[in-house]
PDB file of N, CA and C in Angstrom:
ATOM      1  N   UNK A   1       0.841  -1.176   0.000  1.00  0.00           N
ATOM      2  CA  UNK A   1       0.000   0.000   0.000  1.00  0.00           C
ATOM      3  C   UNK A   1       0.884   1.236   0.000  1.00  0.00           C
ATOM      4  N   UNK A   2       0.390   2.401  -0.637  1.00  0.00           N
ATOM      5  CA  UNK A   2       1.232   3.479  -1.017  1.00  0.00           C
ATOM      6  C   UNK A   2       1.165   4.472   0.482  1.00  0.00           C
ATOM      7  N   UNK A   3       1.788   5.524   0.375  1.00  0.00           N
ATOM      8  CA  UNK A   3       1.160   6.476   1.575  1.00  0.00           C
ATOM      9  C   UNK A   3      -0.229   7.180   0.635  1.00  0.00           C
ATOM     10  N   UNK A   4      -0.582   6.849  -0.715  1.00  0.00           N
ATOM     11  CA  UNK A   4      -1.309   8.040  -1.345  1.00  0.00           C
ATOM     12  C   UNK A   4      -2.814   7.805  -0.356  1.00  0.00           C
ATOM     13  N   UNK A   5      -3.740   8.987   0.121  1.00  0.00           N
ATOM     14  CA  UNK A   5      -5.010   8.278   0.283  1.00  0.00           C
ATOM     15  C   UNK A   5      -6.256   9.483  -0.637  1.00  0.00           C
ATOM     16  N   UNK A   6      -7.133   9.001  -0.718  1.00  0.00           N
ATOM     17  CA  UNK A   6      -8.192   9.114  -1.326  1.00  0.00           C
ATOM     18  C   UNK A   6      -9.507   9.444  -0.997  1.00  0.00           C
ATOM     19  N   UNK A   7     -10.462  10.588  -1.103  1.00  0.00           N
ATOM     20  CA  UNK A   7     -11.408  10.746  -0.188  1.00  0.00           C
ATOM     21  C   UNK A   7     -12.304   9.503  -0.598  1.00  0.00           C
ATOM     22  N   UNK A   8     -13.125   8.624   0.082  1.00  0.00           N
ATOM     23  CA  UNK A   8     -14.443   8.050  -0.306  1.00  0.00           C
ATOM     24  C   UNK A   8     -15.890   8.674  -0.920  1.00  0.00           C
ATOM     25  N   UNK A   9     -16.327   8.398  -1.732  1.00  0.00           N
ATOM     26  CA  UNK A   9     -17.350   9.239  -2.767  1.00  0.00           C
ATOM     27  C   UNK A   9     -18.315   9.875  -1.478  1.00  0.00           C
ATOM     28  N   UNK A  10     -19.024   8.928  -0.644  1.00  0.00           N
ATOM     29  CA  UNK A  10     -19.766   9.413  -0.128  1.00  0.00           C
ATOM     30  C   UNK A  10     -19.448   9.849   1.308  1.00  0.00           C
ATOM     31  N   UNK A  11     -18.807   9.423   1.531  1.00  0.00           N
ATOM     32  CA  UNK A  11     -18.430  10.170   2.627  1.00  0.00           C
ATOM     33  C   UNK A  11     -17.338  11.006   3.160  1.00  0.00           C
ATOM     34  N   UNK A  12     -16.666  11.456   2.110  1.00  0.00           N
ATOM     35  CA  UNK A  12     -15.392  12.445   2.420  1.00  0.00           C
ATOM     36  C   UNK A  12     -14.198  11.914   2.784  1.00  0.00           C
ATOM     37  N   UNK A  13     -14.620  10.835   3.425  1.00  0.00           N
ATOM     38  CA  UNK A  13     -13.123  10.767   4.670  1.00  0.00           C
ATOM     39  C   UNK A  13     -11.579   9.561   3.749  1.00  0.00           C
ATOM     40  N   UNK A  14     -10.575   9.719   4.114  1.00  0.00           N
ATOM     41  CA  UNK A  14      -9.803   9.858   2.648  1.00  0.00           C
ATOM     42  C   UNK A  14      -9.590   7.669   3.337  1.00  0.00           C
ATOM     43  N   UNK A  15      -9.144   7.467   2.433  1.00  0.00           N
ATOM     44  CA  UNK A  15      -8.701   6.033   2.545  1.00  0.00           C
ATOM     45  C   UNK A  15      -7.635   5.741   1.366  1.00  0.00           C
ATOM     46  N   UNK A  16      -6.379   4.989   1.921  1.00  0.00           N
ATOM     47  CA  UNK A  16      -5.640   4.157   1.231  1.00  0.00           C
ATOM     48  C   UNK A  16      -6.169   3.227   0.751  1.00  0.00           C
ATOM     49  N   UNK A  17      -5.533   2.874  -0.641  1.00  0.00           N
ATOM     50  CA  UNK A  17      -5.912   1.033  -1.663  1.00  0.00           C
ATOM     51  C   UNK A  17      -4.701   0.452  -1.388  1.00  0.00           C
ATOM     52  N   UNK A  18      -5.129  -0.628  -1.390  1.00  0.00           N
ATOM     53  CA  UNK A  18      -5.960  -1.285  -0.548  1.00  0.00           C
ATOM     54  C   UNK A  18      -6.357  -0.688   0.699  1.00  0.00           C
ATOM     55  N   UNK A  19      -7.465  -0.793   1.070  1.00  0.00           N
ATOM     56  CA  UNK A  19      -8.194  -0.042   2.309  1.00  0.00           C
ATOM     57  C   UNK A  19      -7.815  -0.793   3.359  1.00  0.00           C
ATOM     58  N   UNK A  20      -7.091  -0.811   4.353  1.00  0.00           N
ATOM     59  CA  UNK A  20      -6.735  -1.758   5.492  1.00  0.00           C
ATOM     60  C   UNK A  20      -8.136  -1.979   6.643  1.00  0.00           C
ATOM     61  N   UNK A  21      -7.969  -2.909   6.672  1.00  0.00           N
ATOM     62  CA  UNK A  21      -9.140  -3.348   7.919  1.00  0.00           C
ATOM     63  C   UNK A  21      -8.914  -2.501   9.377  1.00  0.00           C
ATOM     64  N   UNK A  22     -10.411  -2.284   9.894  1.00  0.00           N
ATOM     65  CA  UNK A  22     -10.636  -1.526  11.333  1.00  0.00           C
ATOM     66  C   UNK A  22     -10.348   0.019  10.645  1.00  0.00           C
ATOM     67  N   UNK A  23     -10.319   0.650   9.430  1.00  0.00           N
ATOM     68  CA  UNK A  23      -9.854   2.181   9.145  1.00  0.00           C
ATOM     69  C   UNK A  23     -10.963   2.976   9.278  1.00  0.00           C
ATOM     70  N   UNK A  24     -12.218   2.309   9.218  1.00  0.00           N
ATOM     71  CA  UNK A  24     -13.352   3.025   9.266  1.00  0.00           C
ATOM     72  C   UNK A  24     -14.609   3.148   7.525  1.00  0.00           C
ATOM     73  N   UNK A  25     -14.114   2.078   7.178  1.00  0.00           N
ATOM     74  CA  UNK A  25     -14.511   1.459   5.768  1.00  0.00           C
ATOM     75  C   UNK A  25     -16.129   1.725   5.758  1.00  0.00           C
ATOM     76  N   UNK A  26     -17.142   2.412   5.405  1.00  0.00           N
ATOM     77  CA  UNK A  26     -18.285   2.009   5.803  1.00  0.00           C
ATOM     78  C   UNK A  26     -18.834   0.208   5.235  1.00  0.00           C
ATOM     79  N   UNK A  27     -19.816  -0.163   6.415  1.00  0.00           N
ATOM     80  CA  UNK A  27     -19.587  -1.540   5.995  1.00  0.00           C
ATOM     81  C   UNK A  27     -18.402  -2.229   6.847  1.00  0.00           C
ATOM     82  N   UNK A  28     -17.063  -1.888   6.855  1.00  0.00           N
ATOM     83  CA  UNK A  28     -16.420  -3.152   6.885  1.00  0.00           C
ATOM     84  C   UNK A  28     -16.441  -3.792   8.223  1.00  0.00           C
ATOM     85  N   UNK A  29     -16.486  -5.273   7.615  1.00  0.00           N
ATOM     86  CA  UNK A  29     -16.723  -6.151   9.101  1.00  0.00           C
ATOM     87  C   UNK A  29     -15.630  -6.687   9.775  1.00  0.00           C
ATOM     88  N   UNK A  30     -14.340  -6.388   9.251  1.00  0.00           N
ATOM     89  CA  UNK A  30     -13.067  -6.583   9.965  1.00  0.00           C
ATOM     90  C   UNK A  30     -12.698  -5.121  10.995  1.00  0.00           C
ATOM     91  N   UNK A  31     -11.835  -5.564  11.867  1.00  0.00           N
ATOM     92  CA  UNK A  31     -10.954  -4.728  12.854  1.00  0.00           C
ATOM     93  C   UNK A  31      -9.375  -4.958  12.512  1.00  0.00           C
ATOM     94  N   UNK A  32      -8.666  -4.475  12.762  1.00  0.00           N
ATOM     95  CA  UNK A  32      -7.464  -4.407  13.064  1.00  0.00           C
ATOM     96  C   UNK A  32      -6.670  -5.376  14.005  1.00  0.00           C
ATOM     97  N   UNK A  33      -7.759  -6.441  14.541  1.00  0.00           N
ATOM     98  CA  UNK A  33      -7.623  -7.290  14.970  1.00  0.00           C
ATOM     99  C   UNK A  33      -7.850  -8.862  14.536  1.00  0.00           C
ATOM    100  N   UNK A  34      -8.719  -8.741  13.494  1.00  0.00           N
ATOM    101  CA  UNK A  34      -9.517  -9.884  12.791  1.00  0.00           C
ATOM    102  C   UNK A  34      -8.023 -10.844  12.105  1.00  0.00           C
ATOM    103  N   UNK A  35      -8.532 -12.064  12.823  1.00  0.00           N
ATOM    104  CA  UNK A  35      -7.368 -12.902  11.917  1.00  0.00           C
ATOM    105  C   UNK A  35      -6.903 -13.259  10.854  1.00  0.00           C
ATOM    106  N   UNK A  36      -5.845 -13.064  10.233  1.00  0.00           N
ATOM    107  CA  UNK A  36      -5.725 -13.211   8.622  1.00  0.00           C
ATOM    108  C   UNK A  36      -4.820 -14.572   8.429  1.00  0.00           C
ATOM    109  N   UNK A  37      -5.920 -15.427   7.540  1.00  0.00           N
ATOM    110  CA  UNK A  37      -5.863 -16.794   6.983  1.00  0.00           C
ATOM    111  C   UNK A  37      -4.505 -16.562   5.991  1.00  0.00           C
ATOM    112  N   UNK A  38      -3.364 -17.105   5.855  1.00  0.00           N
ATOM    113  CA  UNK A  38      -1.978 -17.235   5.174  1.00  0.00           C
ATOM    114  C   UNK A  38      -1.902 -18.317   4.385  1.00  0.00           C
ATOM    115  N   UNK A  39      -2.727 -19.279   4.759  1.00  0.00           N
ATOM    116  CA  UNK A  39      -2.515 -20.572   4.083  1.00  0.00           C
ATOM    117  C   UNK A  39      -3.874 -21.181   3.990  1.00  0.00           C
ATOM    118  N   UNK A  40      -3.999 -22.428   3.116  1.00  0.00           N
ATOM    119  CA  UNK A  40      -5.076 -23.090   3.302  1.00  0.00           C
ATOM    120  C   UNK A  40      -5.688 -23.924   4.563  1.00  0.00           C
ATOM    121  N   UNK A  41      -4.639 -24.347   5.404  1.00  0.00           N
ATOM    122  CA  UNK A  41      -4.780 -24.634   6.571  1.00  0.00           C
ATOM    123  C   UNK A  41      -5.029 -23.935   7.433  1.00  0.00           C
ATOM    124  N   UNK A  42      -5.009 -22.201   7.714  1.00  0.00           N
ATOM    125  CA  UNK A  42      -5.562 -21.455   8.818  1.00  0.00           C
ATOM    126  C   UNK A  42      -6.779 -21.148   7.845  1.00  0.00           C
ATOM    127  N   UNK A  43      -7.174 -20.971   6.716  1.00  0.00           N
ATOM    128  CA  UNK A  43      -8.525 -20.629   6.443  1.00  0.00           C
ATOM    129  C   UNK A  43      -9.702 -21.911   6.683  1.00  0.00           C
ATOM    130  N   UNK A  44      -8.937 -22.715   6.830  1.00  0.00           N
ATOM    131  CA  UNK A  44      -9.835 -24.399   7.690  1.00  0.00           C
ATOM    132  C   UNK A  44     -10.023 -23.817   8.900  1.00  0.00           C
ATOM    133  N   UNK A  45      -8.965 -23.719   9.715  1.00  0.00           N
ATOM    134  CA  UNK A  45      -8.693 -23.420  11.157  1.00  0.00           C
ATOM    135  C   UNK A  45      -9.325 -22.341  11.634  1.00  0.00           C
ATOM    136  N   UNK A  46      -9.690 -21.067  10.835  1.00  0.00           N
ATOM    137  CA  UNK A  46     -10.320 -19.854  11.540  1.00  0.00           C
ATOM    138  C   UNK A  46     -11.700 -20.040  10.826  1.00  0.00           C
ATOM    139  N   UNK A  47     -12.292 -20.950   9.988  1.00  0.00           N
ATOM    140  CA  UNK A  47     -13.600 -20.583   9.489  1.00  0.00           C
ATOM    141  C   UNK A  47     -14.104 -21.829  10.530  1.00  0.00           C
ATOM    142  N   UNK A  48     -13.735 -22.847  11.234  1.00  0.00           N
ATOM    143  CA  UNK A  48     -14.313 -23.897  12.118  1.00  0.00           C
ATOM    144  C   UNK A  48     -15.136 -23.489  13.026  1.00  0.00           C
ATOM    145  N   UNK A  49     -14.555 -22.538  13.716  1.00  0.00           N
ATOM    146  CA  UNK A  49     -15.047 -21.651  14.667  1.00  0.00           C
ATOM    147  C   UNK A  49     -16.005 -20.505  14.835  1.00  0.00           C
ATOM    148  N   UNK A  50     -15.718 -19.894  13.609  1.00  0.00           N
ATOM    149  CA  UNK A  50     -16.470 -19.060  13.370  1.00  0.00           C
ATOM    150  C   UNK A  50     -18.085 -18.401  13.119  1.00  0.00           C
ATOM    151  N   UNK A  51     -18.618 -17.898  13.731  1.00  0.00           N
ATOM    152  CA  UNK A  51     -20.171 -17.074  13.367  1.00  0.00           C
ATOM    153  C   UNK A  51     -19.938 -16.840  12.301  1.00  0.00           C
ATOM    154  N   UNK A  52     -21.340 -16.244  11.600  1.00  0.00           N
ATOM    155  CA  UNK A  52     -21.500 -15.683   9.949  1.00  0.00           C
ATOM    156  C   UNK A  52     -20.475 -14.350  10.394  1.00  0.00           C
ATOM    157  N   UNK A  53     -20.798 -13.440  10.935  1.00  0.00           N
ATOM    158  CA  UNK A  53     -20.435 -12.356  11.009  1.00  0.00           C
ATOM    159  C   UNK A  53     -18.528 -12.176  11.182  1.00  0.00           C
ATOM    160  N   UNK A  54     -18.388 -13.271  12.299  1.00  0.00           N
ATOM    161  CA  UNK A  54     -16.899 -13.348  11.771  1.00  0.00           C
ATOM    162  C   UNK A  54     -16.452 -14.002  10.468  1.00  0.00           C
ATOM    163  N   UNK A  55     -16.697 -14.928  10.197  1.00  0.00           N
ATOM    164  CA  UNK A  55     -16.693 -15.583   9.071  1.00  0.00           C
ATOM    165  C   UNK A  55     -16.519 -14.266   7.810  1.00  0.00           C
ATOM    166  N   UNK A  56     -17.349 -13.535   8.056  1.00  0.00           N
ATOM    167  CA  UNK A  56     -17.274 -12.406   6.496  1.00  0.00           C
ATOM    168  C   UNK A  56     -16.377 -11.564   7.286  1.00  0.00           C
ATOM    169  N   UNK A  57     -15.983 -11.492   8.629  1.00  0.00           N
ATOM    170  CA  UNK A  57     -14.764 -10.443   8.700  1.00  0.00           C
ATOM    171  C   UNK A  57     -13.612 -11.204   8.319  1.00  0.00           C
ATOM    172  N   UNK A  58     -13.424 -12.185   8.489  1.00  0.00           N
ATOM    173  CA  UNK A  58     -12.037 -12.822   8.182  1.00  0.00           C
ATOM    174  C   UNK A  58     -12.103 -12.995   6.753  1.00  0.00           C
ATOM    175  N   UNK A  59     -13.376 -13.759   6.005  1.00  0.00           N
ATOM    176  CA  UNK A  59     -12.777 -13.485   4.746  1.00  0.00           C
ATOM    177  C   UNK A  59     -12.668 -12.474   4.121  1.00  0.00           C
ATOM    178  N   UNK A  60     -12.856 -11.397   4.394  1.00  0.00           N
ATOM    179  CA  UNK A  60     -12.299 -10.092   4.121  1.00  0.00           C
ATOM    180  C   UNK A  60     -10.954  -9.575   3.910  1.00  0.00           C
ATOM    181  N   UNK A  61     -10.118 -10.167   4.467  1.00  0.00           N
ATOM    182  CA  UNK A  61      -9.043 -10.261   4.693  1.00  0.00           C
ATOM    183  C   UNK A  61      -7.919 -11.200   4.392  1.00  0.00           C
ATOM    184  N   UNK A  62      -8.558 -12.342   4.027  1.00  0.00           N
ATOM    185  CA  UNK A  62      -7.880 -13.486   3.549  1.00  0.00           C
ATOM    186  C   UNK A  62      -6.533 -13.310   2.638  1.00  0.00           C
ATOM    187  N   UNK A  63      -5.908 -13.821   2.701  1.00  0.00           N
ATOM    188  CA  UNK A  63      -4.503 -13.823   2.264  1.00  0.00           C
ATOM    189  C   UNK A  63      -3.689 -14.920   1.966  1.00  0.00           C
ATOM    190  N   UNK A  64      -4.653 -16.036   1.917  1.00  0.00           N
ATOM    191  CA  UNK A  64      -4.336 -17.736   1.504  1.00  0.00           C
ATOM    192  C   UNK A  64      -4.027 -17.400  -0.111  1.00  0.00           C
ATOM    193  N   UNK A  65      -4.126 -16.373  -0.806  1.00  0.00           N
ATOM    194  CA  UNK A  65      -3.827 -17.103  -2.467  1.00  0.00           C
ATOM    195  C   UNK A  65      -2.727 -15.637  -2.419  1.00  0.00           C
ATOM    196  N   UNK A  66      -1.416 -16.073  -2.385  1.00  0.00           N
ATOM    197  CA  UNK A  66      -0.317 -15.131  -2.642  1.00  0.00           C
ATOM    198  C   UNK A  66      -0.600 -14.430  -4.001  1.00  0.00           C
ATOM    199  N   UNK A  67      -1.248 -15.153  -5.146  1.00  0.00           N
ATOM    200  CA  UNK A  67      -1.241 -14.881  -6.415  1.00  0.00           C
ATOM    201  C   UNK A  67      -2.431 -14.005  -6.545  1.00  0.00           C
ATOM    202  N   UNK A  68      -3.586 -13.985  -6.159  1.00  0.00           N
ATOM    203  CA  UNK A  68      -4.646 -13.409  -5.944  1.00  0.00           C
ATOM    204  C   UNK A  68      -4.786 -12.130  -4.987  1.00  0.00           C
ATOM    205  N   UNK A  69      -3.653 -12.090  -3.782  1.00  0.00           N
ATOM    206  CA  UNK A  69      -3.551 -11.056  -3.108  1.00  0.00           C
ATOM    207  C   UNK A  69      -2.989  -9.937  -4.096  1.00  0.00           C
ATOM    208  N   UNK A  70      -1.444 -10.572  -4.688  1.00  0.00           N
ATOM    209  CA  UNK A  70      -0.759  -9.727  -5.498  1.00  0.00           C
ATOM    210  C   UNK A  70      -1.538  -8.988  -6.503  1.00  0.00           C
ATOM    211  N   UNK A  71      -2.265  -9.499  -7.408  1.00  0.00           N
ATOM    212  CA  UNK A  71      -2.815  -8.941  -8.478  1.00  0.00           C
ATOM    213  C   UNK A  71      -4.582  -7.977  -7.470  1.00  0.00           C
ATOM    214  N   UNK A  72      -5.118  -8.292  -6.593  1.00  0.00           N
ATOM    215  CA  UNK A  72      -6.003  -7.346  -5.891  1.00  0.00           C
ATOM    216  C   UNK A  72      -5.466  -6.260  -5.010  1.00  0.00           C
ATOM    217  N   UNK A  73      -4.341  -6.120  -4.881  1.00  0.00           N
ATOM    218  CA  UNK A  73      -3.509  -5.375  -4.412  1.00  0.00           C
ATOM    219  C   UNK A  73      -2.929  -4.172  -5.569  1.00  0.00           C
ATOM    220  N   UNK A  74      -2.358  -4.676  -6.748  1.00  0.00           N
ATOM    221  CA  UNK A  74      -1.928  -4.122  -7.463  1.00  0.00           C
ATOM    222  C   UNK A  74      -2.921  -3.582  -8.231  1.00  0.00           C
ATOM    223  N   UNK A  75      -4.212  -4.081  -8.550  1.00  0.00           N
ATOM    224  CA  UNK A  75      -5.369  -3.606  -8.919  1.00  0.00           C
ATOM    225  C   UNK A  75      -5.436  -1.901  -8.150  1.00  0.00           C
ATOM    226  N   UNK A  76      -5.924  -2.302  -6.839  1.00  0.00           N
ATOM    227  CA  UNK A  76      -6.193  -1.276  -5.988  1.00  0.00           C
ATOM    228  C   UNK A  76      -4.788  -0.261  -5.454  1.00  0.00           C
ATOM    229  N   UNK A  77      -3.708  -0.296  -6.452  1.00  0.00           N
ATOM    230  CA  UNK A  77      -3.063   0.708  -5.661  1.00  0.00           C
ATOM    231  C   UNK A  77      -2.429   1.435  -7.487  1.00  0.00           C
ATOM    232  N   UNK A  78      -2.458   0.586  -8.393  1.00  0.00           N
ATOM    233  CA  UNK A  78      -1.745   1.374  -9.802  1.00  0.00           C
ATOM    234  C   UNK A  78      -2.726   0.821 -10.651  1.00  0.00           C
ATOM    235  N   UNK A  79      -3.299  -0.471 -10.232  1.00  0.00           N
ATOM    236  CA  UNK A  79      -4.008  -0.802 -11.959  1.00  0.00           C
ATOM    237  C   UNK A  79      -5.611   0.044 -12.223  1.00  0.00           C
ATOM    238  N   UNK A  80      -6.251   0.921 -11.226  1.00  0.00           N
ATOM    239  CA  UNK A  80      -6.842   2.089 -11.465  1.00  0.00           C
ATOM    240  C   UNK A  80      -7.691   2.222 -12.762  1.00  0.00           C
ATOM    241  N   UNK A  81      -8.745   2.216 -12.925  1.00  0.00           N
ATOM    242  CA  UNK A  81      -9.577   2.745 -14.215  1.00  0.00           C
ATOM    243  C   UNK A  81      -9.829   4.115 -14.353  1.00  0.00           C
ATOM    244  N   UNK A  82      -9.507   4.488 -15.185  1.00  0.00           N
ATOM    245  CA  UNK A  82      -9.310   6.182 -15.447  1.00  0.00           C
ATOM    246  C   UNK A  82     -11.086   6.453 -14.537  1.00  0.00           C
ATOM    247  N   UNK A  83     -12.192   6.237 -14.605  1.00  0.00           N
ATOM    248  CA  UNK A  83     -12.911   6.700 -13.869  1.00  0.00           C
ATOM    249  C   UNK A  83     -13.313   6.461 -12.692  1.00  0.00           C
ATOM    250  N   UNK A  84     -12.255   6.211 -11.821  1.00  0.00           N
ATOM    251  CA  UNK A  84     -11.943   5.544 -10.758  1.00  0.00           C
ATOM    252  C   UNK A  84     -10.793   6.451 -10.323  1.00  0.00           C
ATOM    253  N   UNK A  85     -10.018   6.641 -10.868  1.00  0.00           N
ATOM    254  CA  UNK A  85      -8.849   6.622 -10.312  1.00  0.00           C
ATOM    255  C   UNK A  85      -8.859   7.504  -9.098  1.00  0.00           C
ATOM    256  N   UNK A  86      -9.134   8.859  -8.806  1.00  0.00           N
ATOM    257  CA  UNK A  86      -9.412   9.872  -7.542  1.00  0.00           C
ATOM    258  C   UNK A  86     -10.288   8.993  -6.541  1.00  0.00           C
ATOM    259  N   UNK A  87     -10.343   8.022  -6.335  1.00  0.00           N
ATOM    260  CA  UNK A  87     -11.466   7.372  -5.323  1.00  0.00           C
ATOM    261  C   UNK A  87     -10.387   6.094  -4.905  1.00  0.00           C
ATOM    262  N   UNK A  88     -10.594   5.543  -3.353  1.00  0.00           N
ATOM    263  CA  UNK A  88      -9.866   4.257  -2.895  1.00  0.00           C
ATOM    264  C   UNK A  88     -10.447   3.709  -3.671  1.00  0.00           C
ATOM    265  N   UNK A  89      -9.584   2.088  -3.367  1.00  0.00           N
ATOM    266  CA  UNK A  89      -9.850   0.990  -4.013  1.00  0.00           C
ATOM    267  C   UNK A  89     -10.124   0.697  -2.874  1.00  0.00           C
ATOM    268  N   UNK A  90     -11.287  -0.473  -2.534  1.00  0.00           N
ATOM    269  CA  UNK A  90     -11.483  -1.201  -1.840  1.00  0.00           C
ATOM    270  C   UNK A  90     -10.043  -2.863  -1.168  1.00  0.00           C
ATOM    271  N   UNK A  91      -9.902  -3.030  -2.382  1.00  0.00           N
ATOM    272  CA  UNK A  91      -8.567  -4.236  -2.867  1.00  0.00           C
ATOM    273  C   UNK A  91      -8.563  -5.654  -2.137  1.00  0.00           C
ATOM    274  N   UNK A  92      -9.533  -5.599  -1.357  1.00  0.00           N
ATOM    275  CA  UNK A  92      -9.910  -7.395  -1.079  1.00  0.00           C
ATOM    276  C   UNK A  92     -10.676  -7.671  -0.856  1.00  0.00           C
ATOM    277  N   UNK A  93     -10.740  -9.082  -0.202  1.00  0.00           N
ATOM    278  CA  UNK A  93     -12.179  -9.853  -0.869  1.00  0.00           C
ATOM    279  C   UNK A  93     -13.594  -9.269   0.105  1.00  0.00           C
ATOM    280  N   UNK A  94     -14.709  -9.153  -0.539  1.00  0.00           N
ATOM    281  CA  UNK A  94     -15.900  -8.618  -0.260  1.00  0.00           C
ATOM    282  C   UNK A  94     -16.682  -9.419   0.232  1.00  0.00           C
ATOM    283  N   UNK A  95     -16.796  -9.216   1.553  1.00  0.00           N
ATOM    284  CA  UNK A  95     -17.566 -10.128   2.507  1.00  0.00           C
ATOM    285  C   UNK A  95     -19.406 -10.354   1.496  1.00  0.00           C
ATOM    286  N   UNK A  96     -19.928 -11.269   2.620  1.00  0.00           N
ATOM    287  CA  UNK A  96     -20.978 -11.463   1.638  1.00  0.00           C
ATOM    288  C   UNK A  96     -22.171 -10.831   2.274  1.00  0.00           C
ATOM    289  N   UNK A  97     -23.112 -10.891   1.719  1.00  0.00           N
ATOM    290  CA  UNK A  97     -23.871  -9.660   1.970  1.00  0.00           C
ATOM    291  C   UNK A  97     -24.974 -10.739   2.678  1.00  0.00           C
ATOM    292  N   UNK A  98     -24.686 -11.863   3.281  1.00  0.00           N
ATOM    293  CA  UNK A  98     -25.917 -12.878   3.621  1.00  0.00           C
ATOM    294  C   UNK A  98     -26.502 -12.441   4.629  1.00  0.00           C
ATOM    295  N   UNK A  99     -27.619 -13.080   5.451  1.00  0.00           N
ATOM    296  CA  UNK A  99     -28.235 -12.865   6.928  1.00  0.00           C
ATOM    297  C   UNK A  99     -27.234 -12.863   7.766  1.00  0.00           C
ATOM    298  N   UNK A 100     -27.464 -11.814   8.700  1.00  0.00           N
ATOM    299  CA  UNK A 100     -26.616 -11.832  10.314  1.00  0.00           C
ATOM    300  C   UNK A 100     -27.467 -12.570  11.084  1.00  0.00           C
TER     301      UNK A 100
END
């Protein structure tokens, strides 16, 4: 992530891309604390346990596909669509919008 940040459309307040968890994301269901899955074996290990609600904070955050982080990362900090570009990127995975 760059130092650049970005206001959010609707609400002013500026955010880095990738948007880091607990920043004040509207919506987001991670903290700054929420555990981040590295491998396929902690995304077994932290979804066992888990409520819906954690469940979509952690996969929020997920970080089991090195190859998939890299390119949603690089999306959200240079690969930019010209009508996009003045606005954060969100840059990982999007919890699901199911029942709490």
């Amino acid at each position: 992530m760059s130092d650049r940040t970005d206001p959010h459309p609707p609400t002013g307040r500026p955010f880095g891309s990738p948007v880091p968890p607990g920043t004040g994301w509207p919506g987001d269901p991670a903290t700054v604390g929420t555990p981040v899955a590295r491998s396929a074996a902690d995304v077994i290990a932290l979804a066992q346990d888990a409520g819906l609600h954690q469940l979509q904070a952690r996969s929020s955050v997920c970080c089991a596909c090195p190859r998939l982080v890299s390119w949603r990362e690089g999306v959200a900090s240079t690969g930019r669509r010209a009508s996009f570009a003045d606005q954060p990127y969100w840059g990982r995975p999007v919890p699901t919008f199911g029942d709490d």
